[in-house]
Protein backbone atom coordinates (compact mmCIF):
# COMPACT_ATOMS: atom_id res chain seq x y z
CA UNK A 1 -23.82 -33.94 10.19
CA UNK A 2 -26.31 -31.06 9.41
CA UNK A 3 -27.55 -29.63 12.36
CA UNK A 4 -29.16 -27.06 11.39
CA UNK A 5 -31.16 -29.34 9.32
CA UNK A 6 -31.94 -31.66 11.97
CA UNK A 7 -32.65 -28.78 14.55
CA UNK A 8 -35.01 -27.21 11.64
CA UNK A 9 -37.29 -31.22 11.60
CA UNK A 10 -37.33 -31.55 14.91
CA UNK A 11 -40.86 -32.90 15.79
CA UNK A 12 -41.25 -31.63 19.33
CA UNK A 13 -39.28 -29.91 22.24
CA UNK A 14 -38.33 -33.48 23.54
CA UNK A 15 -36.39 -33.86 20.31
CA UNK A 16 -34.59 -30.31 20.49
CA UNK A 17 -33.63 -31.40 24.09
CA UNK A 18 -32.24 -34.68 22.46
CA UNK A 19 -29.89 -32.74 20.31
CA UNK A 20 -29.20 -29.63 22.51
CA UNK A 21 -27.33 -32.31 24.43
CA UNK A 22 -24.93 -32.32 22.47
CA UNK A 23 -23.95 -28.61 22.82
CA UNK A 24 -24.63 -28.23 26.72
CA UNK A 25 -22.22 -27.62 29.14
CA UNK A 26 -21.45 -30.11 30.94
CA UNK A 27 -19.75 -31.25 34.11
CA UNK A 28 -15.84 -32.61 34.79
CA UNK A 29 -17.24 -36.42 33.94
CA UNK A 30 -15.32 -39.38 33.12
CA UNK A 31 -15.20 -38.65 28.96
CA UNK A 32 -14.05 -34.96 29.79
CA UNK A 33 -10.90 -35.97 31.98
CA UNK A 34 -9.94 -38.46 29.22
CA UNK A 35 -10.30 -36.49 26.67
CA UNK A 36 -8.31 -33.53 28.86
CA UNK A 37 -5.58 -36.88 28.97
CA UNK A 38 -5.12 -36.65 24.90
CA UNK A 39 -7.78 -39.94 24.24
CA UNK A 40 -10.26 -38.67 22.07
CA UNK A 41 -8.70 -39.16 18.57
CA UNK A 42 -7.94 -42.54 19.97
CA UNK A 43 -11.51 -43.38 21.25
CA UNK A 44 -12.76 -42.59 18.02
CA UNK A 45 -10.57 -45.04 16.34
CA UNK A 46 -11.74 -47.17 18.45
CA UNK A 47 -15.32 -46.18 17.84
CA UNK A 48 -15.02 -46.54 13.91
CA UNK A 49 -13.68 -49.68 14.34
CA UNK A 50 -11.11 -49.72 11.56
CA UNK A 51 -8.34 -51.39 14.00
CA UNK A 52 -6.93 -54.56 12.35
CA UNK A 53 -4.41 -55.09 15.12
CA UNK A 54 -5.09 -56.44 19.26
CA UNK A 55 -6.64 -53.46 21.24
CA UNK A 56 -3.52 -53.50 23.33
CA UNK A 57 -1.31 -53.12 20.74
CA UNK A 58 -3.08 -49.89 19.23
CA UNK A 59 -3.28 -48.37 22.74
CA UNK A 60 0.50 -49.09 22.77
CA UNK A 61 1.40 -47.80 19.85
CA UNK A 62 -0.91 -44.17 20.04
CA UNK A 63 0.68 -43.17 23.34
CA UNK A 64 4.20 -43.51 22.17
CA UNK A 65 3.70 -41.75 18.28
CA UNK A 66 1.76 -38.94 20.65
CA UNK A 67 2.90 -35.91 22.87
CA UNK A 68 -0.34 -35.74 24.67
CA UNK A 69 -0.08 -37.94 27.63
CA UNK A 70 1.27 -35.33 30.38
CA UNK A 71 -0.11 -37.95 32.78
CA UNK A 72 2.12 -40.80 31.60
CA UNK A 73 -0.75 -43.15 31.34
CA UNK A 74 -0.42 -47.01 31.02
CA UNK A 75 -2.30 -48.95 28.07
CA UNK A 76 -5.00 -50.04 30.73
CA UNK A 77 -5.72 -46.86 31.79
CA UNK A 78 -6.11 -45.68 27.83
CA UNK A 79 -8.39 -48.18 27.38
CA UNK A 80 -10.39 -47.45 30.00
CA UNK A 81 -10.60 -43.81 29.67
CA UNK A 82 -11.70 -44.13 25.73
CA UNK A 83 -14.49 -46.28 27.30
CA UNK A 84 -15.68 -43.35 29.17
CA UNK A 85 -15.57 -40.87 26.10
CA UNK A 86 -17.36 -43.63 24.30
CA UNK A 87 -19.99 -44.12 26.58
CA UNK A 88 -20.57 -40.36 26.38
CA UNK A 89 -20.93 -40.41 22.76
CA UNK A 90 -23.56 -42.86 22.94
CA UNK A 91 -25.41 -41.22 25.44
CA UNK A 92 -25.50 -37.91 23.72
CA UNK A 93 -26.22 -39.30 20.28
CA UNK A 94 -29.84 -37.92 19.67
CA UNK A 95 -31.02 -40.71 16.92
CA UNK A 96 -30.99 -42.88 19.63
CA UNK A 97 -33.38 -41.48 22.15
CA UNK A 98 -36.98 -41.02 20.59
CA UNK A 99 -36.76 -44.74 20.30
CA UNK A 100 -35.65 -46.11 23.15
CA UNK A 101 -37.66 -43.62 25.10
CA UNK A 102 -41.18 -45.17 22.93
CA UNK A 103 -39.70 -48.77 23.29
CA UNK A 104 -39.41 -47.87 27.12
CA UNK A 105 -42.65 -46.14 27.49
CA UNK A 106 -44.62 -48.68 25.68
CA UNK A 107 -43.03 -51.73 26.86
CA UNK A 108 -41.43 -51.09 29.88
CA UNK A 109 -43.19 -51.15 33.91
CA UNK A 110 -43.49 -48.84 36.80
CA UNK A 111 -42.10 -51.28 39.82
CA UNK A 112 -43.60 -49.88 43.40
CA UNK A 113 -42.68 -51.24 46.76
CA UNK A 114 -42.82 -49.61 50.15
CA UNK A 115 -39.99 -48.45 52.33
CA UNK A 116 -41.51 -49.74 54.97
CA UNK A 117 -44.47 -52.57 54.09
CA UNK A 118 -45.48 -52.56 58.03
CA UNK A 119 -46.51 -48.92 57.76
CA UNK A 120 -49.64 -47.47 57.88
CA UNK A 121 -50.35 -44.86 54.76
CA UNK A 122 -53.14 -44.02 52.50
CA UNK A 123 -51.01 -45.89 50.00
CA UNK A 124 -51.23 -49.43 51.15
CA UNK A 125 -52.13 -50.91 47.63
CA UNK A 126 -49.73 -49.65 45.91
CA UNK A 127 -47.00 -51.37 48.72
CA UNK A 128 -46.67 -54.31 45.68
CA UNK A 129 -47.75 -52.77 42.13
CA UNK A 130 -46.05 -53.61 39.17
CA UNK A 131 -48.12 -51.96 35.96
CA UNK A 132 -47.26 -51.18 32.53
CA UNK A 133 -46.59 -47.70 31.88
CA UNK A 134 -48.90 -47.53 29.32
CA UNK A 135 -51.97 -48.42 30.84
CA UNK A 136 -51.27 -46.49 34.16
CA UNK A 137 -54.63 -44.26 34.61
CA UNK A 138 -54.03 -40.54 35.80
CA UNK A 139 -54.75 -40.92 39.19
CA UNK A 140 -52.62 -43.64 40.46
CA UNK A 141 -49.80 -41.71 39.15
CA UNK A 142 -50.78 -38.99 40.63
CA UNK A 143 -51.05 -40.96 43.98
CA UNK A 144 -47.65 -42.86 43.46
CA UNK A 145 -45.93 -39.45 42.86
CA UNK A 146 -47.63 -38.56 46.34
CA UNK A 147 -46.56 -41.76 48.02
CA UNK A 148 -42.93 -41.56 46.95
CA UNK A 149 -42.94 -37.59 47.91
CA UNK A 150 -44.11 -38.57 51.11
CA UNK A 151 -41.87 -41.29 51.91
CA UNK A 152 -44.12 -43.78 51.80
CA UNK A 153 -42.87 -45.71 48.62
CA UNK A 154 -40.36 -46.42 46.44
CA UNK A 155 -40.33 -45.95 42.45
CA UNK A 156 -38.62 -47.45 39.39
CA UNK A 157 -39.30 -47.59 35.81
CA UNK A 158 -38.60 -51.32 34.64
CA UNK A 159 -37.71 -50.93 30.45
CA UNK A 160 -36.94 -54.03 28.32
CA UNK A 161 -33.26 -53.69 28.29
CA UNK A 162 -31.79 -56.39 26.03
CA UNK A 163 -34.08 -54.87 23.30
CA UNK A 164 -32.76 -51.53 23.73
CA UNK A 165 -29.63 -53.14 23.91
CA UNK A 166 -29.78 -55.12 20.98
CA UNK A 167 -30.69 -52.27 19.29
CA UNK A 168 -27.87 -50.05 20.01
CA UNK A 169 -25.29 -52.30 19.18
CA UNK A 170 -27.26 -52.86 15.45
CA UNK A 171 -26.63 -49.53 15.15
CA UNK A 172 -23.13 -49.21 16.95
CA UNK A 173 -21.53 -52.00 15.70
CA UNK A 174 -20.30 -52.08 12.20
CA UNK A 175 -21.21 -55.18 10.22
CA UNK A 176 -18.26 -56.82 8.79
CA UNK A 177 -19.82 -59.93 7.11
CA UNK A 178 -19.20 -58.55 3.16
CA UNK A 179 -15.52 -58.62 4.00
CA UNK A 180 -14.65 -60.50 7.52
CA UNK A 181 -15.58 -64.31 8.33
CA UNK A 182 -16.91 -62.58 11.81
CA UNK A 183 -19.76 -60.59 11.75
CA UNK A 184 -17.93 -57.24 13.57
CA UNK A 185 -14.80 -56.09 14.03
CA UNK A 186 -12.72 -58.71 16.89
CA UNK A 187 -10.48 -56.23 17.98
CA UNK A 188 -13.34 -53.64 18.64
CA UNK A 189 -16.53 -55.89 19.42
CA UNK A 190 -16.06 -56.55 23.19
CA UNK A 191 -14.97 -53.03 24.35
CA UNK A 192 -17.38 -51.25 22.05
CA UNK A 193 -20.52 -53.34 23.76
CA UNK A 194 -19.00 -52.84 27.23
CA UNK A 195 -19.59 -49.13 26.50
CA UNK A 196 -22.85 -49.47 25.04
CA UNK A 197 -24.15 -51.21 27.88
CA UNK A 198 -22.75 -48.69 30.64
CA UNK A 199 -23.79 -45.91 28.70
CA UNK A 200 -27.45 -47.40 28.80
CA UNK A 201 -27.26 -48.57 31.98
CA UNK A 202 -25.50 -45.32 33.68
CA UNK A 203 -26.44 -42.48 31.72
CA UNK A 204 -29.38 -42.91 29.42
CA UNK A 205 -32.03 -45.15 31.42
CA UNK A 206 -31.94 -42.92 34.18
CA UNK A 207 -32.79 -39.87 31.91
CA UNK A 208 -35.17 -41.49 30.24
CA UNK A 209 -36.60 -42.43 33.48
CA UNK A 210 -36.97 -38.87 34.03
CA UNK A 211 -37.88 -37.67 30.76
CA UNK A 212 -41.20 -40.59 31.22
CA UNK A 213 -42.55 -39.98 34.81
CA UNK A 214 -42.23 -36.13 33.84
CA UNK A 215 -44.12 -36.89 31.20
CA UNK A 216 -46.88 -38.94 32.94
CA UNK A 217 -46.91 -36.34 35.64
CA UNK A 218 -47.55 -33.58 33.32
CA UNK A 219 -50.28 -35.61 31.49
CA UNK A 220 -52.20 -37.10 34.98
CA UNK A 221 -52.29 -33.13 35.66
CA UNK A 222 -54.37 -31.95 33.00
């Protein structure tokens, strides 16, 4: 993939960010311990979903032809550590962000409830508000940023997950039709959408959470 190229179109700073991921340091997660356990090579095999044999078998098969499983680990715990590496992947992949971060800004809700709904605060109507992000004016963001600094409520962003779902495993999943009487790959398909989903759920919803009430925050202050 050319970088340098894709660095060089980058629309916006939000897009540079997308792709800087890729190279920042990061911390001792999940996907860096497995890969530190000798999985990688076999998590993208997984990933490119060329297996024509049961998962288990594979698994098998890769930890006894390799050297680089100091911690003896079983086929489970291969498995479940190329899941983690997996999910990473996905997460860090920047063609997938400037679209689920639109399809979450213009479809998705800011949820507001109160930590306490018997207490007295300047933000009593916003105890119950549910509003599309989009149409949110400047100043009750402004106040809900207020009301959740000050203890008074509590904030969520609300996105329209089986769409951004749906779409990462379109472009995830390999189609198999031409060739296969099943759509994907049946060895590959049920692990490959368990880590899609965790690595939407865990690790990119909550920064695109962030990257969105930033954003509204930075706009409501103009």
């Amino acid at each position: 993939m050319n970088w340098i190229k894709k660095i060089s179109n980058a629309k916006n700073l939000r897009n540079l960010n997308d792709i800087n991921r890729l190279f920042s340091p990061k911390d001792r997660t999940k996907g860096a311990i497995a890969k530190e356990n000798g999985l990688e090579d076999l998590a993208m095999i997984i990933l490119e979903q060329k297996i024509e044999a049961p998962i288990f078998e594979v698994v098998k098969e890769y930890l006894s032809k390799n050297n680089n499983n100091p911690n003896k680990l079983t086929v489970e715990k291969a498995i479940l550590g190329s899941i983690d590496i997996i999910t990473e992947v996905i997460a860090d992949n920047p063609e997938f962000r400037p679209l689920i971060r639109k399809i979450s800004y213009e479809d998705g809700e800011i949820i507001v409830k109160a930590t306490d709904k018997n207490a007295e605060s300047p933000y009593e109507m916003y105890y119950e508000h549910n509003e599309k992000l989009i149409d949110m004016a400047n100043h009750r963001i402004l106040a809900i940023n207020r009301g959740e600094e000050e203890g008074f409520l509590k904030v969520k962003i609300k996105t329209p997950e089986n769409e951004i779902i749906s779409y990462l495993n379109r472009h995830i999943l390999i189609d198999k039709s031409k060739d296969y009487s099943e759509i994907y790959n049946k060895f590959t398909k049920d692990l490959l959408k368990e880590a899609i989903l965790s690595s939407y759920r865990d690790l990119i919803a909550p920064s695109i959470e962030k990257d969105i009430r930033n954003c509204l925050t930075k706009k409501s202050n103009k």
